[in-house]
Protein backbone atom coordinates (compact mmCIF):
# COMPACT_ATOMS: atom_id res chain seq x y z
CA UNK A 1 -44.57 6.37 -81.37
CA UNK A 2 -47.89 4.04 -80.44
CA UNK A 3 -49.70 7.22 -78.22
CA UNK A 4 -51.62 4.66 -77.11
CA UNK A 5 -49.10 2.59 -75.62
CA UNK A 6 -47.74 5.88 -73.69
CA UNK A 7 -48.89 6.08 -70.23
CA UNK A 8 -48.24 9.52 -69.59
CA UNK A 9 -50.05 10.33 -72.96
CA UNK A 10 -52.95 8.47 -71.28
CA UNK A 11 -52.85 9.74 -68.06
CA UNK A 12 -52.65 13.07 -69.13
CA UNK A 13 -56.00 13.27 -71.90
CA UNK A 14 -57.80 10.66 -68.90
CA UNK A 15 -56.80 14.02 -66.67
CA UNK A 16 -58.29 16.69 -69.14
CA UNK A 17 -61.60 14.28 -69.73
CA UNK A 18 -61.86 13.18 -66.34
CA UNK A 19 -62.27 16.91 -65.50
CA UNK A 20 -64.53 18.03 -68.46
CA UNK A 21 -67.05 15.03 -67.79
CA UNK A 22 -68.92 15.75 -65.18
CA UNK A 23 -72.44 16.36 -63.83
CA UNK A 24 -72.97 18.25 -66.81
CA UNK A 25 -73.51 15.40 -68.78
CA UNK A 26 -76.18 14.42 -67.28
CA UNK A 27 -78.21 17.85 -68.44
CA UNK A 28 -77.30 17.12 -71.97
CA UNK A 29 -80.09 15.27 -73.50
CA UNK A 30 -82.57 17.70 -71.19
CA UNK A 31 -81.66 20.30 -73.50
CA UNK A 32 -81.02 18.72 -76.54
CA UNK A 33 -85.09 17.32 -75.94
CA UNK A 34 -86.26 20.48 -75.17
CA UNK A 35 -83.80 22.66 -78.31
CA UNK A 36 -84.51 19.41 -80.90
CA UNK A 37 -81.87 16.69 -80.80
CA UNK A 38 -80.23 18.37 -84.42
CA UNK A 39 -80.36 21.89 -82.61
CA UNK A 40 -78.10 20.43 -79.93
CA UNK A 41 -75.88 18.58 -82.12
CA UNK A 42 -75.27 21.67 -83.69
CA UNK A 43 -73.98 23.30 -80.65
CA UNK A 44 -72.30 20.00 -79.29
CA UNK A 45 -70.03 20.64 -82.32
CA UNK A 46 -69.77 24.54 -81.35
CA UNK A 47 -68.80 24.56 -78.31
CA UNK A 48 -66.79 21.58 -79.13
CA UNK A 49 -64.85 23.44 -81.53
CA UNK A 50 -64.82 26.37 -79.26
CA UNK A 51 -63.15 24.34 -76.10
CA UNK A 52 -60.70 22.70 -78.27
CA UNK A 53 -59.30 26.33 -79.06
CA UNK A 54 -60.16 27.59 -75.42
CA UNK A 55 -57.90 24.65 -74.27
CA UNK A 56 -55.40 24.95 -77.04
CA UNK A 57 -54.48 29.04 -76.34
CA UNK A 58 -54.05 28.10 -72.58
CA UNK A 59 -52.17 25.25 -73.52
CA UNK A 60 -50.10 27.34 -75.55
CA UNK A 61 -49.75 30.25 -72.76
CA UNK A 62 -48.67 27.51 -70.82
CA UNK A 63 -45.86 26.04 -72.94
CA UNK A 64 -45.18 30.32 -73.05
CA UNK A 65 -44.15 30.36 -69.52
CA UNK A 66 -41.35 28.66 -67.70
CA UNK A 67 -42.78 28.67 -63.80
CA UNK A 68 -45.93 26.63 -63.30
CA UNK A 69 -48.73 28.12 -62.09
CA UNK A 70 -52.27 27.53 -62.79
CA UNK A 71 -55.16 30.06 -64.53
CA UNK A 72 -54.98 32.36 -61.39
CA UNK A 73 -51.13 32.18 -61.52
CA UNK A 74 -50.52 33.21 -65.12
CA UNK A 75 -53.69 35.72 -65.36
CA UNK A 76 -51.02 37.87 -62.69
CA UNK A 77 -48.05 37.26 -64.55
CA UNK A 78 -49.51 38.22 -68.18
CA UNK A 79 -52.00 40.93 -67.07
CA UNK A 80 -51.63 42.26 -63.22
CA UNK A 81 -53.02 41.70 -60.18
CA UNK A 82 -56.53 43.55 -60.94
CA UNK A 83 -57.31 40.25 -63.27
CA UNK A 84 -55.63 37.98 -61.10
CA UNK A 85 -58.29 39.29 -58.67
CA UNK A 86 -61.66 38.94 -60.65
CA UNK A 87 -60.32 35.90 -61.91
CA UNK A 88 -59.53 34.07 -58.74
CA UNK A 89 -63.12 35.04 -57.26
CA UNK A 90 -65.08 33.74 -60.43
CA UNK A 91 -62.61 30.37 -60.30
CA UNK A 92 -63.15 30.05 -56.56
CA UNK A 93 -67.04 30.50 -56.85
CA UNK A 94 -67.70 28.07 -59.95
CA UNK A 95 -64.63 25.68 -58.23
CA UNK A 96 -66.52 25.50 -54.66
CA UNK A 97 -70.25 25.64 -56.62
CA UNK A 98 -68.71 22.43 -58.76
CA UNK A 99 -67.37 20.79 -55.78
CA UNK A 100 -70.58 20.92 -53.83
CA UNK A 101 -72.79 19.85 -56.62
CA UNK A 102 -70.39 16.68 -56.87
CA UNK A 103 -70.65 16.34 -53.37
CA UNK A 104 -74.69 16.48 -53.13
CA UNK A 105 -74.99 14.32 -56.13
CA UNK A 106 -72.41 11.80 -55.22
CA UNK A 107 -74.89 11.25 -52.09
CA UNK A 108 -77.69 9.75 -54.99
CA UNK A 109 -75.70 8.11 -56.86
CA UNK A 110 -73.92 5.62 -54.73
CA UNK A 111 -77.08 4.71 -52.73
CA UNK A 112 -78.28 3.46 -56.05
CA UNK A 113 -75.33 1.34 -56.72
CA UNK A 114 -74.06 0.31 -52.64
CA UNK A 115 -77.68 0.58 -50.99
CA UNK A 116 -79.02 -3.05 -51.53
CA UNK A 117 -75.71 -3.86 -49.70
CA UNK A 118 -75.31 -1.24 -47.49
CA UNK A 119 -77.85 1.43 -46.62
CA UNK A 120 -76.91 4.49 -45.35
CA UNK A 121 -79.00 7.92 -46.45
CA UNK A 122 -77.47 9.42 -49.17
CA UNK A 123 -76.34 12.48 -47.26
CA UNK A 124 -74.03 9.86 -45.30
CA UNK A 125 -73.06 8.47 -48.73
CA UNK A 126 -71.90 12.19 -49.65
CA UNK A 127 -69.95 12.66 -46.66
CA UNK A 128 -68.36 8.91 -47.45
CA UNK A 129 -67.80 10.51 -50.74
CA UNK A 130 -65.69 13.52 -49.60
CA UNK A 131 -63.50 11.53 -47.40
CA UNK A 132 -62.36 9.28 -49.94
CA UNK A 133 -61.95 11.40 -52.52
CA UNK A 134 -60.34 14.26 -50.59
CA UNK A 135 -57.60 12.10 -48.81
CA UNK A 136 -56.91 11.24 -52.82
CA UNK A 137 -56.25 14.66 -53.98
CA UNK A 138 -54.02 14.83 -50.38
CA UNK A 139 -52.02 11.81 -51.72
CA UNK A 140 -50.47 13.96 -54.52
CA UNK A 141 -50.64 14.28 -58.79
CA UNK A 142 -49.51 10.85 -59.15
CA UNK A 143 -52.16 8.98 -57.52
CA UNK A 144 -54.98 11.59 -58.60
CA UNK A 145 -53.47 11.08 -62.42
CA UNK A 146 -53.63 6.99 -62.70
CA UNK A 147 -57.17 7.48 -60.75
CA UNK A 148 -58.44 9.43 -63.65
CA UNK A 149 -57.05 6.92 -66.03
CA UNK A 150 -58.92 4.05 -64.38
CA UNK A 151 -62.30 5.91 -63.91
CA UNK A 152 -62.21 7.51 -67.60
CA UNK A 153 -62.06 3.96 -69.12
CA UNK A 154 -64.48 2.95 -66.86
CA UNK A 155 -66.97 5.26 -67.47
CA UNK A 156 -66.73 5.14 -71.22
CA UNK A 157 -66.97 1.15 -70.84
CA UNK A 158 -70.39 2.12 -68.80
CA UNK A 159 -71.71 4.51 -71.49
CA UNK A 160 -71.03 2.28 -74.20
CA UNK A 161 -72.77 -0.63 -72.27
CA UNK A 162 -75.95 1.56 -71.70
CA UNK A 163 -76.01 1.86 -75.59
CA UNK A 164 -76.06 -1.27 -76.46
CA UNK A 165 -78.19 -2.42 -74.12
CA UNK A 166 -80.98 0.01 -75.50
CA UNK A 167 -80.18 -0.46 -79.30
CA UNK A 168 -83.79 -1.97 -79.69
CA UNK A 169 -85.33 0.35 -77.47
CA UNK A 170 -84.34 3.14 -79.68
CA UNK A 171 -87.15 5.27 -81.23
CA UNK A 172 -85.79 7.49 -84.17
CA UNK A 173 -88.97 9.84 -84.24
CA UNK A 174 -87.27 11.12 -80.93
CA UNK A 175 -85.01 13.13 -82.49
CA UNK A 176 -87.50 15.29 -84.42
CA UNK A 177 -89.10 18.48 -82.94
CA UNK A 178 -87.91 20.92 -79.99
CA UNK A 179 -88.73 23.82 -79.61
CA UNK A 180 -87.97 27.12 -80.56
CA UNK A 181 -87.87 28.92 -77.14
CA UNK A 182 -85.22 26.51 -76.07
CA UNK A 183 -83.01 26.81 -78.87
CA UNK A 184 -80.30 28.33 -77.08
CA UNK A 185 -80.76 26.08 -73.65
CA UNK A 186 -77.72 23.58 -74.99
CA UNK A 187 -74.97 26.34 -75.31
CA UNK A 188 -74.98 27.17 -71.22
CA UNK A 189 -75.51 23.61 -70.45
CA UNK A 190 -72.72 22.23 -72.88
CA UNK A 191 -70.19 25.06 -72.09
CA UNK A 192 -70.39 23.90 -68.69
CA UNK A 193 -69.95 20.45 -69.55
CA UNK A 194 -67.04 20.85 -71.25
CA UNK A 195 -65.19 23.32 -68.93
CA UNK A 196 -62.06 21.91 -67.97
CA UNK A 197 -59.14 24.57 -67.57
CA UNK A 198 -57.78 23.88 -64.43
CA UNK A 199 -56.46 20.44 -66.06
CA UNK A 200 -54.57 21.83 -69.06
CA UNK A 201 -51.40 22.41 -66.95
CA UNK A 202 -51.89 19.54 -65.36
CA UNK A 203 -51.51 17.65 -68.43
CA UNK A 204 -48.00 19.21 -68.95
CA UNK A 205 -46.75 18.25 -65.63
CA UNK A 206 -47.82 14.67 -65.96
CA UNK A 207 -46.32 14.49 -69.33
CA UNK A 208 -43.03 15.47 -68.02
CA UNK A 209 -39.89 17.62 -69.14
CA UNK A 210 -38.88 16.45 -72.72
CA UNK A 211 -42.81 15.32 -73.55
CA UNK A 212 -44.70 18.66 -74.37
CA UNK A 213 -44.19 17.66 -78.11
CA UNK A 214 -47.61 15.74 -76.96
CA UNK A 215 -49.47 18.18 -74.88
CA UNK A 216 -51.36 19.28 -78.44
CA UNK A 217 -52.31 16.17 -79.52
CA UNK A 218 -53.13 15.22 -75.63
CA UNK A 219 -56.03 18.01 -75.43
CA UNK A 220 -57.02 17.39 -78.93
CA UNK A 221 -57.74 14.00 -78.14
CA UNK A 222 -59.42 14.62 -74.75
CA UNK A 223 -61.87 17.30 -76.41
CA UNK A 224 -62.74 14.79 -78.86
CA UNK A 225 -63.56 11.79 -76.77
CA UNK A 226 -65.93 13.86 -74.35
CA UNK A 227 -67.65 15.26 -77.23
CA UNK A 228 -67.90 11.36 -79.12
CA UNK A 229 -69.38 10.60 -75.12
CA UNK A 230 -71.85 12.97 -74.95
CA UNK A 231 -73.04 12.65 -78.54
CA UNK A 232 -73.66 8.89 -77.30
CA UNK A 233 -74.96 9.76 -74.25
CA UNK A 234 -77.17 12.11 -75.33
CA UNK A 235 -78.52 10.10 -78.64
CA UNK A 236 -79.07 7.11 -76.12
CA UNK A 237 -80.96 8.44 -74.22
CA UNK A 238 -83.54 11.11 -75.93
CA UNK A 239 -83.97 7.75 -78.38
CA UNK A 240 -85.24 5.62 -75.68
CA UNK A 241 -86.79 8.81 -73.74
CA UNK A 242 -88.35 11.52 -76.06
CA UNK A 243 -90.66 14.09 -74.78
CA UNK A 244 -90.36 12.79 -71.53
CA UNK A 245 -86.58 12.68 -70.75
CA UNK A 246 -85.70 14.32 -67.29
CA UNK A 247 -83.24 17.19 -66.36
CA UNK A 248 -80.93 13.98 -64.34
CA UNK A 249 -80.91 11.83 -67.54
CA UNK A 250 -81.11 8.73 -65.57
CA UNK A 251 -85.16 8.86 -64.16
CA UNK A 252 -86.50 8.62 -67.23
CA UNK A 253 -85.28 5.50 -68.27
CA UNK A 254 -86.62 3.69 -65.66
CA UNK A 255 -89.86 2.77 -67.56
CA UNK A 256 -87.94 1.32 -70.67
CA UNK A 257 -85.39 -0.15 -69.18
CA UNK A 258 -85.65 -1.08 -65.64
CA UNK A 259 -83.49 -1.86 -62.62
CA UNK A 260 -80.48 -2.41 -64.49
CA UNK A 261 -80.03 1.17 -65.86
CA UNK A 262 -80.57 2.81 -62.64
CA UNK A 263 -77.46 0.81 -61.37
CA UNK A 264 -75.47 1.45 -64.78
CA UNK A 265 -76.35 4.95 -64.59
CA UNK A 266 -75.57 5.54 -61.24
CA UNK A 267 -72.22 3.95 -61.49
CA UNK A 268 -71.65 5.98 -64.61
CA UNK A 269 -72.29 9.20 -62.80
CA UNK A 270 -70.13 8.11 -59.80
CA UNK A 271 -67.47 7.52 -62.02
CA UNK A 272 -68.27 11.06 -63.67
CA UNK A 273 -68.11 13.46 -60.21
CA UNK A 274 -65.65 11.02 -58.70
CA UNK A 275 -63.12 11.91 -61.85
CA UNK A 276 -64.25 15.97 -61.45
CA UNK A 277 -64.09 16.08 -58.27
CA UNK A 278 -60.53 15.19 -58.27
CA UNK A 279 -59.12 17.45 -61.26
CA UNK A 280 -60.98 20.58 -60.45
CA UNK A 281 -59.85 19.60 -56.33
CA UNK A 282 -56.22 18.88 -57.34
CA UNK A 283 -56.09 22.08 -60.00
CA UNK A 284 -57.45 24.21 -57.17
CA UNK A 285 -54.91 23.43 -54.48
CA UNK A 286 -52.27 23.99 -57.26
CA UNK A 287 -53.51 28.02 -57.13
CA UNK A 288 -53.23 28.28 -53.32
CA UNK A 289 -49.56 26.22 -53.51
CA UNK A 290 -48.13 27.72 -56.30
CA UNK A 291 -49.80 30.57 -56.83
CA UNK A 292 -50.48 32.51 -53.29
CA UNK A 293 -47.51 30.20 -51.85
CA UNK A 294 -49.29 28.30 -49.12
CA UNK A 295 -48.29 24.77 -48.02
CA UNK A 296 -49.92 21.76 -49.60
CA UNK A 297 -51.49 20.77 -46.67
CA UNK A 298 -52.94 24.11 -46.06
CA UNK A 299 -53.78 24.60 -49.91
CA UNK A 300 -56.34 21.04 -49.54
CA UNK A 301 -57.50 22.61 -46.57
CA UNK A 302 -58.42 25.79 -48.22
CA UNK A 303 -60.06 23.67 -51.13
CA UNK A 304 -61.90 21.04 -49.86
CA UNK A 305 -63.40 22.20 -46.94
CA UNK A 306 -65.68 25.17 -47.96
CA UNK A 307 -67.30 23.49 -50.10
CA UNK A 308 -67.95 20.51 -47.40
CA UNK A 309 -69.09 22.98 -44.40
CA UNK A 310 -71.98 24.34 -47.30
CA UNK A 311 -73.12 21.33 -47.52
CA UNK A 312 -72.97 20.23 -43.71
CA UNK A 313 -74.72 23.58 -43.83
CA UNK A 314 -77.99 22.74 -45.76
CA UNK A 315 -76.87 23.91 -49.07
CA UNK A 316 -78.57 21.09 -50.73
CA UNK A 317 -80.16 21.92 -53.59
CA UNK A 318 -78.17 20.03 -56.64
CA UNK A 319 -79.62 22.08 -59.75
CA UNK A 320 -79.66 25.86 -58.09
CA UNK A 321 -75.42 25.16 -57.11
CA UNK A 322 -74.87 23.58 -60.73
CA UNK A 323 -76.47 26.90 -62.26
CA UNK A 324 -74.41 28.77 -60.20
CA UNK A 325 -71.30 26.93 -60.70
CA UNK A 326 -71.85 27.37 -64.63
CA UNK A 327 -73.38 30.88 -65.19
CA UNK A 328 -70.53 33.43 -64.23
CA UNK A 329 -67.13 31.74 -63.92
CA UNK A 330 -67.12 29.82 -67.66
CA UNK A 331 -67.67 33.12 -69.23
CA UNK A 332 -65.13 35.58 -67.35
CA UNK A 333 -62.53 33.17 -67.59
CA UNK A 334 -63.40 32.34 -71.08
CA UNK A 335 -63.34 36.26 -72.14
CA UNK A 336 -60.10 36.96 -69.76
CA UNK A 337 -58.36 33.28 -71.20
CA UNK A 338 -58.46 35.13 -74.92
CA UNK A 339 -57.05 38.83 -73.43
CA UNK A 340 -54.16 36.25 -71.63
CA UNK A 341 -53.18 34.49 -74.91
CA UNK A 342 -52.20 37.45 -76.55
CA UNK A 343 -50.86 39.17 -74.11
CA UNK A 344 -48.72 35.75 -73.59
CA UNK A 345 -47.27 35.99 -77.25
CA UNK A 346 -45.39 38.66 -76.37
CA UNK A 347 -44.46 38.87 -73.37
CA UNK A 348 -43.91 34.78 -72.69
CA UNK A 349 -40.40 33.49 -71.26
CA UNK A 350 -39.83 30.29 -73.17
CA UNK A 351 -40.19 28.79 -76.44
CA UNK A 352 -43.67 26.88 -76.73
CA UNK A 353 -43.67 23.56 -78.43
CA UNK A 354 -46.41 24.47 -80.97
CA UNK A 355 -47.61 28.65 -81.84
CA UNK A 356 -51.57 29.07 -82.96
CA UNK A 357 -52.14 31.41 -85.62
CA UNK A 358 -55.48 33.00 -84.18
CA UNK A 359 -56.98 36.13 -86.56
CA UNK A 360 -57.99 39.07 -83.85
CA UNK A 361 -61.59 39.37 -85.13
CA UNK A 362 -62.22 35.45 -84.01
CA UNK A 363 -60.22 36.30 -80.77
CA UNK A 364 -62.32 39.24 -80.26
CA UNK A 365 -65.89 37.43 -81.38
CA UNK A 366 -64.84 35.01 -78.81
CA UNK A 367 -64.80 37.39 -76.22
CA UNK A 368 -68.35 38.75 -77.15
CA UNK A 369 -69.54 34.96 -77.50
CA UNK A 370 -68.12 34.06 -73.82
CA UNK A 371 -70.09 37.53 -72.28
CA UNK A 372 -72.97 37.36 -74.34
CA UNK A 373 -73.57 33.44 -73.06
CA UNK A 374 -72.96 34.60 -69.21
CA UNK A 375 -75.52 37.37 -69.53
CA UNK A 376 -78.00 34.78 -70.96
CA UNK A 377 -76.94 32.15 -68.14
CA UNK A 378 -77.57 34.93 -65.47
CA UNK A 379 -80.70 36.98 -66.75
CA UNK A 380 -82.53 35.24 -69.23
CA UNK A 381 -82.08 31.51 -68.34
């Protein structure tokens, strides 16, 4: 079968990108500037390799277990309610944190692209931002899924445009240098970039009853495209920006390039939160519906507006709520996503299309890896 002429194939990887690419993007090439552009390629292809297992073993748990549920869900099912517990609070504080940095940045972004049409302040432009994209995630799976698909291509189109249109204004003595005291600043940054649990069951339900025969090769291929994306985001622009690229990405190609990256930019990180913002929304409202048994309607309540009366609120402040967002929930659920695989091996209800042969010591290393880097994100960082 032609997997690319499968829509529910596509719809499902768009769903697993859509949710890893995000703001954090956007912080890549900071760090990969500051750690040396080889330093961060190196851990591009870490944590790379490292998310394609993450989202393999939940895949597989998954595929384990015949009710749906999402991370919350199964963490009670496989390992009690204590876990279910810490896990729900970490999800709900990096979920909201997420939400509201999409929400704040949204604001910048589309007065760039709408404001020589329309100008509004960008804080109006947010709250345009959350009404849209809210009463999407009300309309149901469906609509959220072909959304993704549409925005995913779009962004990659606008990525791949930027890089073209800055081949000659690439400088290849960029990529030398960094140094040492930020070596580690790309592992936090890209471990929050390429978070994107809540979509893995997602992907099953959208590839349907008979189809899980795909769901490997669905998050192999979305792990793979966001890494190819940021490698070309990232190489773009630290070649046209150097020493002086800027934590957004975007400001410091003004100079070089001019007017028409800001608006390329900008639409490309629209297109980035607007995906994100409808995944991690949609995957959250799955955890109050099917996993505490509220109503949908209540469920969206419970998810979008928290986030929404923070910001109405004066939480503001895009780079302090990203830091949160990234620094404790990535790592808990990363350390209790390991403890949940192997519990599911055991103990799961169904037989799963595909079984990963994971040795313990790797298992356990990841656990110290996922703690270690949270400890780093909260007290050294």
């Amino acid at each position: 079968m032609n997997l690319l002429k499968n829509k529910n194939f596509l719809r499902a990887t768009a769903a697993l990108v859509g949710t890893m690419v995000g703001v954090g993007i956007f912080g890549i090439p900071f760090a990969f500037s500051k750690a040396g552009f080889w330093t961060g390629f190196l851990f591009l292809i870490l944590i790379a390799a490292i998310t394609l297992l993450a989202d393999l073993m939940y895949g597989e748990v998954v595929l384990r277990t015949r009710a749906k549920h999402q991370l919350v869900g199964y963490t009670q099912f496989y390992l009690g309610p204590f876990f279910k517990k810490a896990l729900f609070f970490t999800a709900a504080l990096s979920t909201y944190s997420a939400l509201l940095a999409y929400i704040i940045i949204s604001g910048d972004f589309m007065n760039n692209v709408f404001s020589w049409v329309f100008y509004v302040s960008p804080e109006s432009y947010s709250i345009i931002f959350f009404v849209v994209l809210s009463l999407l995630i009300l309309r149901g799976l469906k609509t959220v899924s072909w959304a993704e698909l549409l925005l995913t291509a779009l962004f990659f189109a606008v990525v791949l445009g930027i890089f073209f249109l800055s081949l000659d204004k690439l400088n290849f003595s960029n990529f030398k240098g960094g140094a040492l005291e930020f070596w580690f600043l790309p592992y936090g940054i890209l471990l929050f970039a390429f978070a994107g649990l809540p979509a893995v069951p997602l992907q099953r339900e959208i590839l349907g009853s008979g189809s899980e025969r795909l769901f490997k090769k669905s998050i192999f291929a979305a792990v793979i495209l966001a890494a190819a994306l940021y490698f070309v985001f990232a190489f773009t622009v630290l070649g046209i920006s150097g020493d002086t690229t800027t934590p957004d990405a975007i400001s410091g190609l003004f100079g070089p390039l001019g007017g028409a990256i800001v608006f390329l930019g900008s639409v490309f990180g629209l297109l980035a939160v607007s995906t994100s913002y409808l995944m991690l929304g949609t995957a959250f409202t799955e955890i109050f519906h099917l996993d505490f048994k509220l109503s949908k309607t209540a469920s969206w309540f419970l998810t979008v507006l928290p986030p929404f009366v923070l910001f109405l609120g004066g939480m503001r402040t895009f780079i302090d709520v990203v830091s949160l967002a990234g620094s404790v929930g990535i790592g808990l659920e990363g350390a209790i996503l390991v403890f949940l695989f192997m519990k599911a091996k055991s103990k799961g209800d169904r037989e799963p299309e595909y079984s990963l042969r994971v040795p313990k010591w790797l298992l356990f290393g990841l656990i110290g890896m996922f703690i270690a880097g949270s400890v780093y994100a909260i007290f050294i960082k």
